[in-house]
C-alpha atoms as a PDB file:
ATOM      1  CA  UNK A   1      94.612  97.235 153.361  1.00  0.00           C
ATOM      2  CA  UNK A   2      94.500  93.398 152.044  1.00  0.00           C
ATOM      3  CA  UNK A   3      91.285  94.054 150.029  1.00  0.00           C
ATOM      4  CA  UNK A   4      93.016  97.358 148.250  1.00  0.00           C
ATOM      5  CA  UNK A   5      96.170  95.027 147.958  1.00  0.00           C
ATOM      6  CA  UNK A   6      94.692  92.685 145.783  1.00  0.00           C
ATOM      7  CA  UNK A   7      92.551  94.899 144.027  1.00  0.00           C
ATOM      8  CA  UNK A   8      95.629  96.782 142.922  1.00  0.00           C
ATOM      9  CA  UNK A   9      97.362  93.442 142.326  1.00  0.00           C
ATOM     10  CA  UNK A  10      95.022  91.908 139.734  1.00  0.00           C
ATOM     11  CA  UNK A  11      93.838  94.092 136.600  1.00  0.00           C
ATOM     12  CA  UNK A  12      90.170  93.044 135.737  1.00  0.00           C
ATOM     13  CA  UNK A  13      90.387  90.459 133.075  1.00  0.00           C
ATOM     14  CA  UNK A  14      88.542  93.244 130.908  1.00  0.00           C
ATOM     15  CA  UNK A  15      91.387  95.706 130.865  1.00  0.00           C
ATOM     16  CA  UNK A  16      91.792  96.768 127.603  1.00  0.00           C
ATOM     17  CA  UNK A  17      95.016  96.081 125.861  1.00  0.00           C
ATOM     18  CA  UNK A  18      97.923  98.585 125.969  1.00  0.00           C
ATOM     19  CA  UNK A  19      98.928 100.346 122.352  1.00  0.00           C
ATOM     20  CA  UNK A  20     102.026  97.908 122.486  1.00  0.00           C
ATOM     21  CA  UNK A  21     100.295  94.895 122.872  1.00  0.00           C
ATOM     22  CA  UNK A  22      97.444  96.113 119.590  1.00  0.00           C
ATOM     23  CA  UNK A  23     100.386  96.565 117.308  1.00  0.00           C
ATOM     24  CA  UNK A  24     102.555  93.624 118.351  1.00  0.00           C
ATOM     25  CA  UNK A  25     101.044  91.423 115.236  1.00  0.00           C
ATOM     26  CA  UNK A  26     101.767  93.857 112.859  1.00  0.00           C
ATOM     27  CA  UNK A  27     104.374  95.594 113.372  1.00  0.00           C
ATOM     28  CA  UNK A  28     106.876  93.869 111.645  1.00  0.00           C
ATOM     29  CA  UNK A  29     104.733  94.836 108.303  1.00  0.00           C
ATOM     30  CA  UNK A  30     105.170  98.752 109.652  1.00  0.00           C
ATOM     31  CA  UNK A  31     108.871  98.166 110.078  1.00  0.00           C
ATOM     32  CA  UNK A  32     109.164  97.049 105.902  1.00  0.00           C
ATOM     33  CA  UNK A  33     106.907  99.366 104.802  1.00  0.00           C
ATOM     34  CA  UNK A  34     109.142 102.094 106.941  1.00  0.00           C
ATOM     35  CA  UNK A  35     112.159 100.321 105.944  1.00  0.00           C
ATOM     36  CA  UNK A  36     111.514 100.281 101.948  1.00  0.00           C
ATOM     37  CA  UNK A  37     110.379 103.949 102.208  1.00  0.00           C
ATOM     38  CA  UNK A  38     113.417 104.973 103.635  1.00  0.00           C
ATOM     39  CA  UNK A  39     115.597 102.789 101.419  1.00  0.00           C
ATOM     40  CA  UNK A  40     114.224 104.355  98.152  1.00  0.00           C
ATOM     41  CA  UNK A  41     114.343 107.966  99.777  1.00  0.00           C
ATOM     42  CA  UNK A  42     117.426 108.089 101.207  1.00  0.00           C
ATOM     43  CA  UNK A  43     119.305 104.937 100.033  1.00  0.00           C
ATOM     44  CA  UNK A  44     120.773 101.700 101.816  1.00  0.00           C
ATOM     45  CA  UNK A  45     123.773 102.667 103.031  1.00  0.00           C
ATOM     46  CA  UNK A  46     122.526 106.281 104.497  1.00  0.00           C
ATOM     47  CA  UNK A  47     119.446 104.187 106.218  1.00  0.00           C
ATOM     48  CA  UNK A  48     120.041 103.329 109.472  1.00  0.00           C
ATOM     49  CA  UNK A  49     118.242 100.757 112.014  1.00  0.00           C
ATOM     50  CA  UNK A  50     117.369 103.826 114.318  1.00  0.00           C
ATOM     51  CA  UNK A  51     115.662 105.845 111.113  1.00  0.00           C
ATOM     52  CA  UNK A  52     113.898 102.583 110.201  1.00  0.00           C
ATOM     53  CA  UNK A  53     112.711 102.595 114.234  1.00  0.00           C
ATOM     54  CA  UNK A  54     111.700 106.143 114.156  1.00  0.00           C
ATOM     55  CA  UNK A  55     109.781 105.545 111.175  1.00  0.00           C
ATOM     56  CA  UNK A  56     107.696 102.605 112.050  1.00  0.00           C
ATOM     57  CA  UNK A  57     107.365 104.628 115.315  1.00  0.00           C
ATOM     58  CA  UNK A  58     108.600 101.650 116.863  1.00  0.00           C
ATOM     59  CA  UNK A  59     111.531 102.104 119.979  1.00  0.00           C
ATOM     60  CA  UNK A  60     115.234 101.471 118.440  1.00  0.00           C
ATOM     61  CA  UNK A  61     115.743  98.012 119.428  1.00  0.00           C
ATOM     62  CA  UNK A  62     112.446  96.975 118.438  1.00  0.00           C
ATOM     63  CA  UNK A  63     113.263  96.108 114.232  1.00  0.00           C
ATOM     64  CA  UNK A  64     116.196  93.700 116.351  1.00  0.00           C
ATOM     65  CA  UNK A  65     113.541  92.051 117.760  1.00  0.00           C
ATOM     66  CA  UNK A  66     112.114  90.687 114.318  1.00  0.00           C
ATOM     67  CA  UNK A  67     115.447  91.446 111.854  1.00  0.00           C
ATOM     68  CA  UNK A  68     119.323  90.568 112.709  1.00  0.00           C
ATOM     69  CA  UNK A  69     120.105  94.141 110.780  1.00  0.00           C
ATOM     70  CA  UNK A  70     119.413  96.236 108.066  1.00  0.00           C
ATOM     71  CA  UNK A  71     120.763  93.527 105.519  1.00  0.00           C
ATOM     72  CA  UNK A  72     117.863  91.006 106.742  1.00  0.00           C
ATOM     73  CA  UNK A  73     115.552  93.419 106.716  1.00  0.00           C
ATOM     74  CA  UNK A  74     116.345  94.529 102.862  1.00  0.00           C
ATOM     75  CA  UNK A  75     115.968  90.708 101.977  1.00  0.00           C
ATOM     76  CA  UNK A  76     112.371  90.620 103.928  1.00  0.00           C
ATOM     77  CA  UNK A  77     111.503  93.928 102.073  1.00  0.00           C
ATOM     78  CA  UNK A  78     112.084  91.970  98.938  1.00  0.00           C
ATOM     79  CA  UNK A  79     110.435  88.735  99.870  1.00  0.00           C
ATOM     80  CA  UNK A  80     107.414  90.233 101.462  1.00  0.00           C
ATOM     81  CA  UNK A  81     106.358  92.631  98.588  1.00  0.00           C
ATOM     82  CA  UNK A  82     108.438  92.351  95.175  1.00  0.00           C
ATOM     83  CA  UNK A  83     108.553  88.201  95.149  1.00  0.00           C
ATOM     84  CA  UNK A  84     104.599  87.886  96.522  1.00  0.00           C
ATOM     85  CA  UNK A  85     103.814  89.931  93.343  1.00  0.00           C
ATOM     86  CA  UNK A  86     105.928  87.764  90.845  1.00  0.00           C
ATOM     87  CA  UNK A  87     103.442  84.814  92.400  1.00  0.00           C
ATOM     88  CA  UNK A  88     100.650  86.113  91.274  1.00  0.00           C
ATOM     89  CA  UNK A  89     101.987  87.360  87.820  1.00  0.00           C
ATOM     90  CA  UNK A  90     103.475  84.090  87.249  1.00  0.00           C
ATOM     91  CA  UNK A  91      99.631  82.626  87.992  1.00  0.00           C
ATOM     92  CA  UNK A  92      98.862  84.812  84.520  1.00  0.00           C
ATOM     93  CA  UNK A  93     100.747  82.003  82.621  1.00  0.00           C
ATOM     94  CA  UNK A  94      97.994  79.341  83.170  1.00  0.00           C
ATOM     95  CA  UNK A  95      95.220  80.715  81.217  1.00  0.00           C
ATOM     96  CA  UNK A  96      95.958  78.310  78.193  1.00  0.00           C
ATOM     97  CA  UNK A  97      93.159  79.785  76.344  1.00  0.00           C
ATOM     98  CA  UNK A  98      94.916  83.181  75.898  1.00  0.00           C
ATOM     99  CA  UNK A  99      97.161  83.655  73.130  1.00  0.00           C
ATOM    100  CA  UNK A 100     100.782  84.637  73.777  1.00  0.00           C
ATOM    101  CA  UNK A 101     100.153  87.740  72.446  1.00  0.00           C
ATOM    102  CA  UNK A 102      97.661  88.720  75.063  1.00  0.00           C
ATOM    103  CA  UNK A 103      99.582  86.888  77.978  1.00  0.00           C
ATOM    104  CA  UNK A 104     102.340  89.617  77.370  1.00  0.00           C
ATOM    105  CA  UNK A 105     100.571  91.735  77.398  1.00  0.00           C
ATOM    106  CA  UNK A 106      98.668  90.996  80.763  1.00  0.00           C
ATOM    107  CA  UNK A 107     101.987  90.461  82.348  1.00  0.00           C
ATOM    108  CA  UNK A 108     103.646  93.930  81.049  1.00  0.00           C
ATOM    109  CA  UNK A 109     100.430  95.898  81.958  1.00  0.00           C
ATOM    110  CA  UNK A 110     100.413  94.194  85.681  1.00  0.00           C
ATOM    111  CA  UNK A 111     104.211  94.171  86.437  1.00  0.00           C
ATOM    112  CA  UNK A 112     103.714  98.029  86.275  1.00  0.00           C
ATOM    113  CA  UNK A 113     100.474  98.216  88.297  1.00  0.00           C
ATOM    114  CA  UNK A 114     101.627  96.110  91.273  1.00  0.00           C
ATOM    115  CA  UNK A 115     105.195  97.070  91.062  1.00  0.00           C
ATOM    116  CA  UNK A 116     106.431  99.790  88.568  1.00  0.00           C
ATOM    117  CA  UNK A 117     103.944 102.791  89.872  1.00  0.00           C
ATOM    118  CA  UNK A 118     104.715 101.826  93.418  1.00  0.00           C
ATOM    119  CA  UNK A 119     107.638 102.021  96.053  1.00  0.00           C
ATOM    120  CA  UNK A 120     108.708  98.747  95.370  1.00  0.00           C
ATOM    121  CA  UNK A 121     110.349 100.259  91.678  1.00  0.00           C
ATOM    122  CA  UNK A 122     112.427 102.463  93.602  1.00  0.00           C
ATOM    123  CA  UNK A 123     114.310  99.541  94.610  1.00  0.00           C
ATOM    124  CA  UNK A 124     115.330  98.607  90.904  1.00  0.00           C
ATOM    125  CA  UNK A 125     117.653 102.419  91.226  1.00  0.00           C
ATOM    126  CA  UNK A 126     118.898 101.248  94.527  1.00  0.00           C
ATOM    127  CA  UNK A 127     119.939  98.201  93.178  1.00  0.00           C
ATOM    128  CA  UNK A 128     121.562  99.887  90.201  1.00  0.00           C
ATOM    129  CA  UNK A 129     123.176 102.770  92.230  1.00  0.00           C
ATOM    130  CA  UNK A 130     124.457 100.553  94.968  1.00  0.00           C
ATOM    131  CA  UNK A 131     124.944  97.018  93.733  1.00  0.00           C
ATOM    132  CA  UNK A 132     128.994  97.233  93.893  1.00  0.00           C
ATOM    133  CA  UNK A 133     129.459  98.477  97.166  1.00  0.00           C
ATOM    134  CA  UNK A 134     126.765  95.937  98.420  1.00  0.00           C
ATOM    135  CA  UNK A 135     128.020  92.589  96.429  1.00  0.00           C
ATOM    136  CA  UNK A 136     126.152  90.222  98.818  1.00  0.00           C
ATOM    137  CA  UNK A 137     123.033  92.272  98.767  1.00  0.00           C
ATOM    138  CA  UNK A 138     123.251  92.539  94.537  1.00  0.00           C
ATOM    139  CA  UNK A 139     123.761  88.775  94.822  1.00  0.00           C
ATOM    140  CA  UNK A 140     120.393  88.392  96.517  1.00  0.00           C
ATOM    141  CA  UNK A 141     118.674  90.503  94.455  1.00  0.00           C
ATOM    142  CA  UNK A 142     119.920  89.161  91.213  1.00  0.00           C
ATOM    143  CA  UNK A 143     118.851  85.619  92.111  1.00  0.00           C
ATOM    144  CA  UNK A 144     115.839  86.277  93.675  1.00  0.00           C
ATOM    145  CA  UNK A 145     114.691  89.489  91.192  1.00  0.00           C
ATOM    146  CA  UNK A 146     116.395  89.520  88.381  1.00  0.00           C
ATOM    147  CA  UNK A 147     116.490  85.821  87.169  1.00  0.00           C
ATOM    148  CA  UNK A 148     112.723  84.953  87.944  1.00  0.00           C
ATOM    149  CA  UNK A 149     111.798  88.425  85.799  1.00  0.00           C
ATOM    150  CA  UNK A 150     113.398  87.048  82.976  1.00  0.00           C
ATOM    151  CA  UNK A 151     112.450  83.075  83.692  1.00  0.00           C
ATOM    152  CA  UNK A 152     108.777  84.340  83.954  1.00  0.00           C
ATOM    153  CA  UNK A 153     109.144  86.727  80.798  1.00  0.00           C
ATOM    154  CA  UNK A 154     111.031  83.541  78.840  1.00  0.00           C
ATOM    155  CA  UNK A 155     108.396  81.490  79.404  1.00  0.00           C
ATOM    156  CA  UNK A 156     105.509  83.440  77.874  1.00  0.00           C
ATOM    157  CA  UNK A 157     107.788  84.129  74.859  1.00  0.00           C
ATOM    158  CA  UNK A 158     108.742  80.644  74.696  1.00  0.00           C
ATOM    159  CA  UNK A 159     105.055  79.847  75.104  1.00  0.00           C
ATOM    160  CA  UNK A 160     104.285  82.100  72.149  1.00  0.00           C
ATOM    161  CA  UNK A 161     107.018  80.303  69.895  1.00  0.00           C
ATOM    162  CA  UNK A 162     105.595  77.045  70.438  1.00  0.00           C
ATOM    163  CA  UNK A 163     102.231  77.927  69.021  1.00  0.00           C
ATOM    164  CA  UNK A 164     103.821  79.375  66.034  1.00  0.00           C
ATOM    165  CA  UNK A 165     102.409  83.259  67.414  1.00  0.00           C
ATOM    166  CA  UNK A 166     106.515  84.345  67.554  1.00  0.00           C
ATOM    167  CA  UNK A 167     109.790  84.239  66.101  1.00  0.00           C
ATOM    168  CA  UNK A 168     112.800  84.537  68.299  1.00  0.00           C
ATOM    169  CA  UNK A 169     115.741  84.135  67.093  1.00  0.00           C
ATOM    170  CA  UNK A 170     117.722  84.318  69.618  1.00  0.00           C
ATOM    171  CA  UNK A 171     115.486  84.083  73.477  1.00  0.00           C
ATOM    172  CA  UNK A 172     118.165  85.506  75.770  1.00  0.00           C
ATOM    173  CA  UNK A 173     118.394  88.713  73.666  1.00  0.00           C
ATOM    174  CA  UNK A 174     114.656  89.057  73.079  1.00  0.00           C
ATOM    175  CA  UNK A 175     113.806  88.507  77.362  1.00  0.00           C
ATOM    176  CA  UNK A 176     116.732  91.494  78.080  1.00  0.00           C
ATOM    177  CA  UNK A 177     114.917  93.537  75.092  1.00  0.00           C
ATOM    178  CA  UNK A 178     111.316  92.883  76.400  1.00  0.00           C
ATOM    179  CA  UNK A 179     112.464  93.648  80.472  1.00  0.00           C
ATOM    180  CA  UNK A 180     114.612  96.831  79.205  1.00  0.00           C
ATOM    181  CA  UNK A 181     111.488  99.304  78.523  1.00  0.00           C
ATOM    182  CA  UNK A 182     110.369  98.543  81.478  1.00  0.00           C
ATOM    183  CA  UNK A 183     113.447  98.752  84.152  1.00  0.00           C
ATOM    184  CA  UNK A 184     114.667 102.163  82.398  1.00  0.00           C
ATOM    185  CA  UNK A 185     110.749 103.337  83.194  1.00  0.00           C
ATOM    186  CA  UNK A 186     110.823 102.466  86.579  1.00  0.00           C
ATOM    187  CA  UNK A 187     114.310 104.333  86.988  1.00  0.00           C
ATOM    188  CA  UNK A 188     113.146 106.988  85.572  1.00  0.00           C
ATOM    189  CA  UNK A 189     110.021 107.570  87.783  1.00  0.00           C
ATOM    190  CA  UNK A 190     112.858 107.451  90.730  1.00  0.00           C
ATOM    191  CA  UNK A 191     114.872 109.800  89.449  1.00  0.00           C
ATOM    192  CA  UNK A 192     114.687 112.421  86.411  1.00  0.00           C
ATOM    193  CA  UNK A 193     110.211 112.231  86.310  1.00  0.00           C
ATOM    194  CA  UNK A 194     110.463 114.674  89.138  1.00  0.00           C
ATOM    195  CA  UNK A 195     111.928 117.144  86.669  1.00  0.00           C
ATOM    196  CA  UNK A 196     109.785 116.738  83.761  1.00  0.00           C
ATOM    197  CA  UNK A 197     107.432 119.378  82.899  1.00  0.00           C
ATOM    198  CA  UNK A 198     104.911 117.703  81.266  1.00  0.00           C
ATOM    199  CA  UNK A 199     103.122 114.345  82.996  1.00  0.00           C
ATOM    200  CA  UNK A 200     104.435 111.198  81.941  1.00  0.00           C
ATOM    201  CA  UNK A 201     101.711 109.346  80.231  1.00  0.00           C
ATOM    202  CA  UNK A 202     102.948 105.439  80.999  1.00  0.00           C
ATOM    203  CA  UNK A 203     100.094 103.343  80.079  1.00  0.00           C
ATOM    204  CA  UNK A 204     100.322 105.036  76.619  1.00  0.00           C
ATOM    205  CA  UNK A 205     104.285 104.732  76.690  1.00  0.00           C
ATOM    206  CA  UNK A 206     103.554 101.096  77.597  1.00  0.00           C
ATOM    207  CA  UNK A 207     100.810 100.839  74.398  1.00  0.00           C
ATOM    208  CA  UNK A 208     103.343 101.826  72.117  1.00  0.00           C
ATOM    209  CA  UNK A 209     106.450 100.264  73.478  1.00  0.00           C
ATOM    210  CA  UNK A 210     104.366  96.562  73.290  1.00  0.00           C
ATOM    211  CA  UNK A 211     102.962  97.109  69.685  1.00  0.00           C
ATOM    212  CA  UNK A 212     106.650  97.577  68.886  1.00  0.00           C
ATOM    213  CA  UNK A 213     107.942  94.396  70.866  1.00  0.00           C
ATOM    214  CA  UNK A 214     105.097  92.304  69.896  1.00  0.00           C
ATOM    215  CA  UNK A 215     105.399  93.383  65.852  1.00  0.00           C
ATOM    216  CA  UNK A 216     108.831  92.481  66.336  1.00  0.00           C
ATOM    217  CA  UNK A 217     108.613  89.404  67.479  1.00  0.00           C
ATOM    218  CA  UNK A 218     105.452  88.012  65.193  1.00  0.00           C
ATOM    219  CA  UNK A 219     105.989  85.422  62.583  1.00  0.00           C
ATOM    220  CA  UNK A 220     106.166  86.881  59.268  1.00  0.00           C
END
């Protein structure tokens, strides 16, 4: 009886690990990703902690465990993917030999790769849709969205004025005028694409909508 005791007792040290114990590193990543599909499907206010649980496939206290509530976890959704991507769009400005022209170019053409043809745009309608009932969240997203899109779209124009490439009048019209393409595309792809009965050709829309921009804003 002792020697089935402690055999009992002890696992073998090579016990393989249980499912909970595999996932425990990432599952806060499956809880965001859950969490920002749900928020584009269904909304902020309809998504609830449990949904965001039975997504991840995760028990209902577990998001708790990682997020104080659905408000943190919105904020991590945006920090984790939306703000990593700005880093490495921002990292586009330091290739001094390009000229501004190209640099806008790069930026437009990978703000809608990494962000505009994924989840992460849906978030831009959310924003829109929701902002007033959600004042601290719009806050949030305003600082931390909003202003570094048009800091990081100022400074390539600005960039471009320098070396005599553009002429901008006034900047703070030209950045709203250079983001606005792009935020009414991403709205759209979240809302009135799914009714459209021909394909939406965007990296054609985007040729055209840049020659425009960009003839606009050469020096004569």
């Amino acid at each position: 009886l002792v020697m089935v005791s402690q055999m009992t007792a002890t696992p073998p040290a090579s016990a393989p690990a249980t499912r909970w114990s595999r996932r425990k590193d990432v599952r806060p990543g499956e809880i965001l990703e859950a969490a920002l599909k749900l928020f584009v499907e269904k909304g902020f206010r309809a998504t609830k902690m449990e949904d965001i649980a039975r997504e991840a496939g995760v028990t209902k206290g577990t998001p708790y465990l990682y997020y104080e509530n659905k408000e943190e976890i919105f904020k991590a959704v945006i920090r984790e993917g939306m703000l990593t991507k700005f880093d490495e769009l921002e990292g586009l400005s330091g290739q001094d030999e390009a000229s501004a022209e190209t640099r806008l170019r790069q930026v437009i053409y990978r703000w809608w790769e990494s962000i505009g043809n994924t989840r992460l745009a849906g978030l831009s309608k959310l924003m829109i849709a929701e902002a007033a009932n959600f004042p601290e969240l719009a806050s949030f997203y305003h600082a931390e969205v909003i202003v570094r899109c048009r800091n990081m779209v100022r400074h390539v124009l600005e960039e471009g004025v320098e070396r005599g490439e553009f002429h901008i009048l006034n900047m703070d019209h030209a950045v709203e005028i250079v983001i606005a393409p792009l935020l009414l595309a991403m709205v759209w792809k979240h809302s009135f694409h799914n009714f459209e009965s021909a394909k939406f050709d965007m990296p054609a829309h985007l040729d055209n909508v840049l020659d425009i921009l960009i003839n606009g804003l050469k020096t004569r």
